[in-house]
N, C-alpha and C. Protein backbone atom coordinates (compact mmCIF):
# COMPACT_ATOMS: atom_id res chain seq x y z
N UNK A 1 0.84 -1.18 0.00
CA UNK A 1 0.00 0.00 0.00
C UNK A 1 0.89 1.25 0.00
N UNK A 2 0.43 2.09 -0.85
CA UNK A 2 1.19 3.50 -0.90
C UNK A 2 0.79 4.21 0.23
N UNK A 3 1.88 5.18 0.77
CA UNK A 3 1.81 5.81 1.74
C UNK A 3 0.53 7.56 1.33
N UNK A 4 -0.01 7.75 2.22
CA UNK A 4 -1.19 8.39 2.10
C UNK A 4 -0.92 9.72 2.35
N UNK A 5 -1.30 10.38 1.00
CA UNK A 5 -1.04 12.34 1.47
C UNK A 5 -2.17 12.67 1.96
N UNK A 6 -2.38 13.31 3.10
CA UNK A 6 -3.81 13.94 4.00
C UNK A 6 -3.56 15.16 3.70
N UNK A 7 -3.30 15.96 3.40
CA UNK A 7 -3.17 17.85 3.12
C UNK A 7 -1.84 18.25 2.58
N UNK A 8 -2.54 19.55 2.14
CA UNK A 8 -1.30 20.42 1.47
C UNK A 8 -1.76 21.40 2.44
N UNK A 9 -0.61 22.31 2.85
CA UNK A 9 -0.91 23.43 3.04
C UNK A 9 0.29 24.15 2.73
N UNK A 10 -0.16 24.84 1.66
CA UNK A 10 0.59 25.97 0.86
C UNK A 10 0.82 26.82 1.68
N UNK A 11 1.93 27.46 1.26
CA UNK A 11 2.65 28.48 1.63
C UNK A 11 2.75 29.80 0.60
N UNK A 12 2.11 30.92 0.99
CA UNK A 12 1.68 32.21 -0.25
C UNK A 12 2.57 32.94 0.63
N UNK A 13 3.01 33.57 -0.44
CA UNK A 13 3.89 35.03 -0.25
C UNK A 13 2.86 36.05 0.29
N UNK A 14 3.70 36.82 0.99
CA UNK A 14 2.79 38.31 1.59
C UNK A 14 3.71 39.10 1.90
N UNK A 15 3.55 40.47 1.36
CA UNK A 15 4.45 41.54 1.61
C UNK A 15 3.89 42.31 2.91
N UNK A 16 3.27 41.67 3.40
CA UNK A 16 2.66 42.32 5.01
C UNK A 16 1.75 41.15 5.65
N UNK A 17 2.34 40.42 6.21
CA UNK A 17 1.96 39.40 6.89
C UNK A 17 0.53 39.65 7.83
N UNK A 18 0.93 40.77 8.75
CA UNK A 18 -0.13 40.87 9.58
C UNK A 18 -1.81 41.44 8.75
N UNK A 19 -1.56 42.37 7.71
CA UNK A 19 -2.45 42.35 6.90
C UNK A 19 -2.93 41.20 5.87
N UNK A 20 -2.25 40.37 5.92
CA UNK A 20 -2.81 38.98 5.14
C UNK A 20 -4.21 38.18 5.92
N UNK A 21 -3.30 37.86 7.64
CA UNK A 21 -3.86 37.75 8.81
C UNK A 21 -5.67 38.05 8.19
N UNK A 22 -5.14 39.60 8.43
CA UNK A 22 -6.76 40.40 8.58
C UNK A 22 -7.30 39.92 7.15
N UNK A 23 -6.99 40.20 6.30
CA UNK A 23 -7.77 39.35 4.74
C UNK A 23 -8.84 37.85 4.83
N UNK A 24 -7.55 37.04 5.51
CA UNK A 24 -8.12 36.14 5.72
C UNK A 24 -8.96 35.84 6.85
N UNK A 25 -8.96 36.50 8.35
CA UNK A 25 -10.03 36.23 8.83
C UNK A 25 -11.76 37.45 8.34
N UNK A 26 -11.18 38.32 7.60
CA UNK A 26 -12.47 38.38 6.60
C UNK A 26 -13.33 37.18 6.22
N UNK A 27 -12.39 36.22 5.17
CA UNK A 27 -12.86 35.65 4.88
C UNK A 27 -13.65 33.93 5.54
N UNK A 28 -13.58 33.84 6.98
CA UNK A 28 -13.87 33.46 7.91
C UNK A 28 -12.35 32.51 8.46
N UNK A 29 -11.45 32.81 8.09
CA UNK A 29 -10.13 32.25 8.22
C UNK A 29 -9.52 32.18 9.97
N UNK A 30 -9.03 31.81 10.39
CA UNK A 30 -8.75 31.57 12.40
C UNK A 30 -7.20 32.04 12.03
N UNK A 31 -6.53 32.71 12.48
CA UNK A 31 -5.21 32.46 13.31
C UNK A 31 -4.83 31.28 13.64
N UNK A 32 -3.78 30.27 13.55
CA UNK A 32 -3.53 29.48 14.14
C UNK A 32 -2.22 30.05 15.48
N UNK A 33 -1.27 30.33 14.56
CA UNK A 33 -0.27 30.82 14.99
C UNK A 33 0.53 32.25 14.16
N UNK A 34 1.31 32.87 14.89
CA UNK A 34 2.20 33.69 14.26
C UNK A 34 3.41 33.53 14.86
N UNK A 35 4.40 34.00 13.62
CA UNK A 35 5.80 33.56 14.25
C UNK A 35 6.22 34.48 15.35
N UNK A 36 5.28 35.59 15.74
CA UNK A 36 5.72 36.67 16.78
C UNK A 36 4.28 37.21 16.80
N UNK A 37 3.70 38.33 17.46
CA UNK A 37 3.01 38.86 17.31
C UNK A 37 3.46 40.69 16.92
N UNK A 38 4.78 40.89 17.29
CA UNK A 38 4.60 42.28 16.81
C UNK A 38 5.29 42.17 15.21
N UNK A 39 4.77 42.21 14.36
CA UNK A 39 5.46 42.88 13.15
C UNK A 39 5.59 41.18 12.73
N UNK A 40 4.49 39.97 12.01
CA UNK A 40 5.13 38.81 11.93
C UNK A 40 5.49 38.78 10.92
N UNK A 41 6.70 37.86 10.97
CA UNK A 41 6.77 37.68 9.29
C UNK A 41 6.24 35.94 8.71
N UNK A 42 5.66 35.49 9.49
CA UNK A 42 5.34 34.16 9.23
C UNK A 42 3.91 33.51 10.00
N UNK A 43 2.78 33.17 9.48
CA UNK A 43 1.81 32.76 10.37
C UNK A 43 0.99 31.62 9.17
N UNK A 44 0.06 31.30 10.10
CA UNK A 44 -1.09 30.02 9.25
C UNK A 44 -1.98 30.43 9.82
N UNK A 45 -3.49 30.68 8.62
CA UNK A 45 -4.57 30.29 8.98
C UNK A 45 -5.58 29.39 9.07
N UNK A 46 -6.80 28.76 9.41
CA UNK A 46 -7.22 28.07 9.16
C UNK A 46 -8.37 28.07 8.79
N UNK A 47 -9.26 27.74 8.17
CA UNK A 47 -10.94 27.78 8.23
C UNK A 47 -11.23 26.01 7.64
N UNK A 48 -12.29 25.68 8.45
CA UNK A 48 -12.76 23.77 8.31
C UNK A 48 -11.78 23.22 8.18
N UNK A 49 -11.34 22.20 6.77
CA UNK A 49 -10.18 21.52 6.67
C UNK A 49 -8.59 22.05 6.25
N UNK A 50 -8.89 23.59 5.75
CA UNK A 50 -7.83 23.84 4.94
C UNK A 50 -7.11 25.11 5.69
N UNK A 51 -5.81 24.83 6.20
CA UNK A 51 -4.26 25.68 6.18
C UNK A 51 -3.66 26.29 5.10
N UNK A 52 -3.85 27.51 5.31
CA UNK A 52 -2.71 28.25 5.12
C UNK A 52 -1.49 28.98 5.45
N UNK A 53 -0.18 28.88 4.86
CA UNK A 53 0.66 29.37 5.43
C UNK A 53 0.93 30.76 4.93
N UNK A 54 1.25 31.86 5.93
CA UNK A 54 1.67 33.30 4.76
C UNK A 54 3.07 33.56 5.43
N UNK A 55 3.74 33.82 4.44
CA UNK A 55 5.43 34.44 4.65
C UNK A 55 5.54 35.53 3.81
N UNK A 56 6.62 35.97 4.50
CA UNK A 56 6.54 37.17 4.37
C UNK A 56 8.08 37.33 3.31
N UNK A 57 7.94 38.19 2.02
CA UNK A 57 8.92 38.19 1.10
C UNK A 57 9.55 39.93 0.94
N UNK A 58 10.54 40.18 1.02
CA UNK A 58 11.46 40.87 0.85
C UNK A 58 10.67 41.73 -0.86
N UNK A 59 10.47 43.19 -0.48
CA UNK A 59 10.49 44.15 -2.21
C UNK A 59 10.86 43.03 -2.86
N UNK A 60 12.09 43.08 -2.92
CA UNK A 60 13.28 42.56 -4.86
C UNK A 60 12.29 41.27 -4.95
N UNK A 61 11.37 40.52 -4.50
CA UNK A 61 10.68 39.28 -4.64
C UNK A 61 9.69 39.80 -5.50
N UNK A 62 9.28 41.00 -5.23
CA UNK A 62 8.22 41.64 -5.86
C UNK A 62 8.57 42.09 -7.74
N UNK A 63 9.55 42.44 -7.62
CA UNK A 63 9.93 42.97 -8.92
C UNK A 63 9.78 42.40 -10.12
N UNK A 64 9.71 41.19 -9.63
CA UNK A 64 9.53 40.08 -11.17
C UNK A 64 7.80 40.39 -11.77
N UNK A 65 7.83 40.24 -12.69
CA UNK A 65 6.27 40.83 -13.46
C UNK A 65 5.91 38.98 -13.38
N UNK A 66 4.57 39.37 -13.56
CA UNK A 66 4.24 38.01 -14.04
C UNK A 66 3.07 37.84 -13.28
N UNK A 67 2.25 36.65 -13.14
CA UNK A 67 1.17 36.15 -12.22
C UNK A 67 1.36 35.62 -11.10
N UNK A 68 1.00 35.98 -9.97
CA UNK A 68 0.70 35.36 -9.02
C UNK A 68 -0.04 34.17 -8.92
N UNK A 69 0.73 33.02 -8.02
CA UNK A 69 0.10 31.74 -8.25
C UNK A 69 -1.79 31.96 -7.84
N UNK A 70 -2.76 30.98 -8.36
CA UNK A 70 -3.92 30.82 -7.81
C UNK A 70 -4.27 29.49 -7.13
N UNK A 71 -4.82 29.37 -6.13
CA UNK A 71 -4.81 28.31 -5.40
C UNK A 71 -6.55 28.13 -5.32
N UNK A 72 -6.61 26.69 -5.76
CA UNK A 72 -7.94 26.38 -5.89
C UNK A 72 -9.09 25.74 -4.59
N UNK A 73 -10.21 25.79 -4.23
CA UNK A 73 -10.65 25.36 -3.53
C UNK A 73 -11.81 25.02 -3.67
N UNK A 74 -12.52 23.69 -3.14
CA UNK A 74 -13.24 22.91 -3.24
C UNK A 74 -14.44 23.01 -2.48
N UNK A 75 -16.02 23.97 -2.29
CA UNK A 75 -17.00 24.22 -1.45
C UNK A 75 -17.56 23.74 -2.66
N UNK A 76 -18.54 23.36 -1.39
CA UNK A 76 -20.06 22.58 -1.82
C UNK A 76 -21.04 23.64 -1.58
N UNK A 77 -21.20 24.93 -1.42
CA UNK A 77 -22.15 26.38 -2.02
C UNK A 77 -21.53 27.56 -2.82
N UNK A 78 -21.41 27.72 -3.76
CA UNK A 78 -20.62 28.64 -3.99
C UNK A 78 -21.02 29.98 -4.17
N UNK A 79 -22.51 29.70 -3.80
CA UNK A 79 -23.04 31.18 -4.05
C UNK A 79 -23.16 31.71 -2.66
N UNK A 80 -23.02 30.73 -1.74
CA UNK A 80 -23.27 31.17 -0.20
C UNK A 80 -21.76 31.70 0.34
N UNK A 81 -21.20 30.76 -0.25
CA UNK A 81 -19.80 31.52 0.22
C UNK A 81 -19.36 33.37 -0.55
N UNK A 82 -19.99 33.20 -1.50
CA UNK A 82 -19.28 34.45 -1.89
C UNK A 82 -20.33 35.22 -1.31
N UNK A 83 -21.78 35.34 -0.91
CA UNK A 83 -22.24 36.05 0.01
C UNK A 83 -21.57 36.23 0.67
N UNK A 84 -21.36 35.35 1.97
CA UNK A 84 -20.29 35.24 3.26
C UNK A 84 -19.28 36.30 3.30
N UNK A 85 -18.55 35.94 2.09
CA UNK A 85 -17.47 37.23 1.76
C UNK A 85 -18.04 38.33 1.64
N UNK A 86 -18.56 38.95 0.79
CA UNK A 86 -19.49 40.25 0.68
C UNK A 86 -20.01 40.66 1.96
N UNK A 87 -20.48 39.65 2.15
CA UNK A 87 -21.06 40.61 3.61
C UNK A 87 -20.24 41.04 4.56
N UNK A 88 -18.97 40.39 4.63
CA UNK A 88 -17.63 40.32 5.49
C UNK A 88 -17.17 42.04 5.11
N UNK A 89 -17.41 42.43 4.01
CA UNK A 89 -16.45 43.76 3.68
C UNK A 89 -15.80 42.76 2.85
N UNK A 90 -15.50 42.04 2.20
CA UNK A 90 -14.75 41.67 1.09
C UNK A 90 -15.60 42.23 -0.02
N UNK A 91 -14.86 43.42 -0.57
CA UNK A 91 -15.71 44.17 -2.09
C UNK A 91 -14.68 44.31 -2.93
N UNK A 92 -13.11 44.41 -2.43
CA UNK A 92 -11.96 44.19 -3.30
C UNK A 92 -11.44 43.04 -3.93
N UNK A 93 -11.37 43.18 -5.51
CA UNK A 93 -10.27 41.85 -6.31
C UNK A 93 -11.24 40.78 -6.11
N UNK A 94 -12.46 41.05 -5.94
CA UNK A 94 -13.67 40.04 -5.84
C UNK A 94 -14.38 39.46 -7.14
N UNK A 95 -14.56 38.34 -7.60
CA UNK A 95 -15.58 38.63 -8.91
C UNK A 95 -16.53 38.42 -8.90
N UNK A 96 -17.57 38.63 -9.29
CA UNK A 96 -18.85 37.86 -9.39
C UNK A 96 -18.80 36.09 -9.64
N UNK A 97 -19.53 35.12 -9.12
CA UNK A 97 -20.20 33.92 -9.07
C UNK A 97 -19.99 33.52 -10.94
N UNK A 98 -19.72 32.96 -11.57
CA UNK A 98 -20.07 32.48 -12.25
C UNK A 98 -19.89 31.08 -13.05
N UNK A 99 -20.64 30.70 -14.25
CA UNK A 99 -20.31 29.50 -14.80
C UNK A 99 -19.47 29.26 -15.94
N UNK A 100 -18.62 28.14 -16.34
CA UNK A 100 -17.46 28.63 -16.69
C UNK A 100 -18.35 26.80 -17.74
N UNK A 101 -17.54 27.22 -19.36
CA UNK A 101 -17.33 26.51 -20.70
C UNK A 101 -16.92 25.20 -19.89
N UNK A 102 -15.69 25.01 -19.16
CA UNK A 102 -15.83 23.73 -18.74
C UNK A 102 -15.76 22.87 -17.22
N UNK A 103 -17.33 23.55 -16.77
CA UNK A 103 -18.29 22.93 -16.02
C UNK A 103 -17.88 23.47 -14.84
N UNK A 104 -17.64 24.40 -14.00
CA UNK A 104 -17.62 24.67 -13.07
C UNK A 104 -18.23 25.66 -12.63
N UNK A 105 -18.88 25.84 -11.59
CA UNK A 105 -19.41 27.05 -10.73
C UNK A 105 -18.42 28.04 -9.98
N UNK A 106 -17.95 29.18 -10.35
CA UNK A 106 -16.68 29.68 -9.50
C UNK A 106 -16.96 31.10 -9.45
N UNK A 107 -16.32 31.46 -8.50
CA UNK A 107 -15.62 33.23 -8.16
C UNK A 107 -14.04 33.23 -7.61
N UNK A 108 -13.59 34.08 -8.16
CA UNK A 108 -12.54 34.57 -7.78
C UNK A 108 -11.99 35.84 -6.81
N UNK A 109 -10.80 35.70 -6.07
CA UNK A 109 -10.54 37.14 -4.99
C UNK A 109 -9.05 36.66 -5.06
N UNK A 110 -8.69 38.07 -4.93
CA UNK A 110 -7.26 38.34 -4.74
C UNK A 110 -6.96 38.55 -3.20
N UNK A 111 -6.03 37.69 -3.11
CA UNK A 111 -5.59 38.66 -1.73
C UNK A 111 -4.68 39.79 -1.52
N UNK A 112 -4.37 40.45 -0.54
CA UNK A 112 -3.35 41.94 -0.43
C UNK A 112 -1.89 41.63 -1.16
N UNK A 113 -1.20 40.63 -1.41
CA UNK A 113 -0.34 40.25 -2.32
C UNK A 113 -0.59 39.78 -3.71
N UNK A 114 -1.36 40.02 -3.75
CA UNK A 114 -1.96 39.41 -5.32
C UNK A 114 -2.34 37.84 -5.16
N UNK A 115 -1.95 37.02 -4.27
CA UNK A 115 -2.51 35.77 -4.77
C UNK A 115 -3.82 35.30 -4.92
N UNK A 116 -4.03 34.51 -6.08
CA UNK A 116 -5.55 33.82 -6.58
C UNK A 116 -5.98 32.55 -5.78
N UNK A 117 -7.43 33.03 -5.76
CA UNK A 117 -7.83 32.56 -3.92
C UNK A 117 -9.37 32.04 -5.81
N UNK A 118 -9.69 30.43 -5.90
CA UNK A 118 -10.78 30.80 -6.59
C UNK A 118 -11.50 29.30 -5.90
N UNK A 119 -12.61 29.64 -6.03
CA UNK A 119 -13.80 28.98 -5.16
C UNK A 119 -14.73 28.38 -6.28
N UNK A 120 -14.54 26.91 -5.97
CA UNK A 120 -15.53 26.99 -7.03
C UNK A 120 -16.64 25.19 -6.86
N UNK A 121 -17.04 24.80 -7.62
CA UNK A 121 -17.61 23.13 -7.75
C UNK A 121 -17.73 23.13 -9.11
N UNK A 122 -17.92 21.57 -9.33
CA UNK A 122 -17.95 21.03 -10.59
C UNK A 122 -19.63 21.65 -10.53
N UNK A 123 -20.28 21.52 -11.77
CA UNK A 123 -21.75 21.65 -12.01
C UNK A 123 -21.96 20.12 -12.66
């Protein structure tokens, strides 16, 4: 028997850690830990099954052009969740709900570093 992967939990860049923090418990996200509390440069949040890690990257990290990774996630309402958000004060880098050519129900949000946060289910 192959040995069994139970979670990922990614690790996203943030050029302000403690403001990531606040993003994500917008989005109903917990604190787990921070690597300090004044000024962190390293913490995880949590909401139901899924961790995140945010670190914190140095300007010159920034300089490179290009896309920020998007990290996908798996809810079973997708129209309730992006309420949830909205009502939270999430009105930034938000998109509208919609249905996508091949078969999914999704919205998308950016977080304060640019990374792609997209929510979605099969239809």
């Amino acid at each position: 028997m192959r040995p069994r992967i139970d979670a990922v939990q990614p690790v996203l860049m943030s050029r302000d850690v403690a403001a990531s923090v606040c993003f994500y418990e917008q989005l109903g996200f917990v604190q787990v830990f921070p690597d300090t509390t004044a000024n962190p440069h390293y913490a995880a949040v949590r909401r139901d099954g899924v961790e995140l890690h945010l670190q914190w990257h140095d300007a010159k990290e920034w300089e490179r052009t290009g896309d920020r990774p998007t990290y996908r996630f798996v809810v079973q309402d997708v129209d309730e969740l992006h309420k949830e958000f909205r009502d939270a004060g999430v009105s930034e880098n938000i998109q509208p709900v919609a249905e996508t050519t091949w078969g999914t129900r999704e919205f998308h949000v950016r977080d304060p570093a640019g990374n792609g946060l997209q929510f979605y289910r099969d239809l």
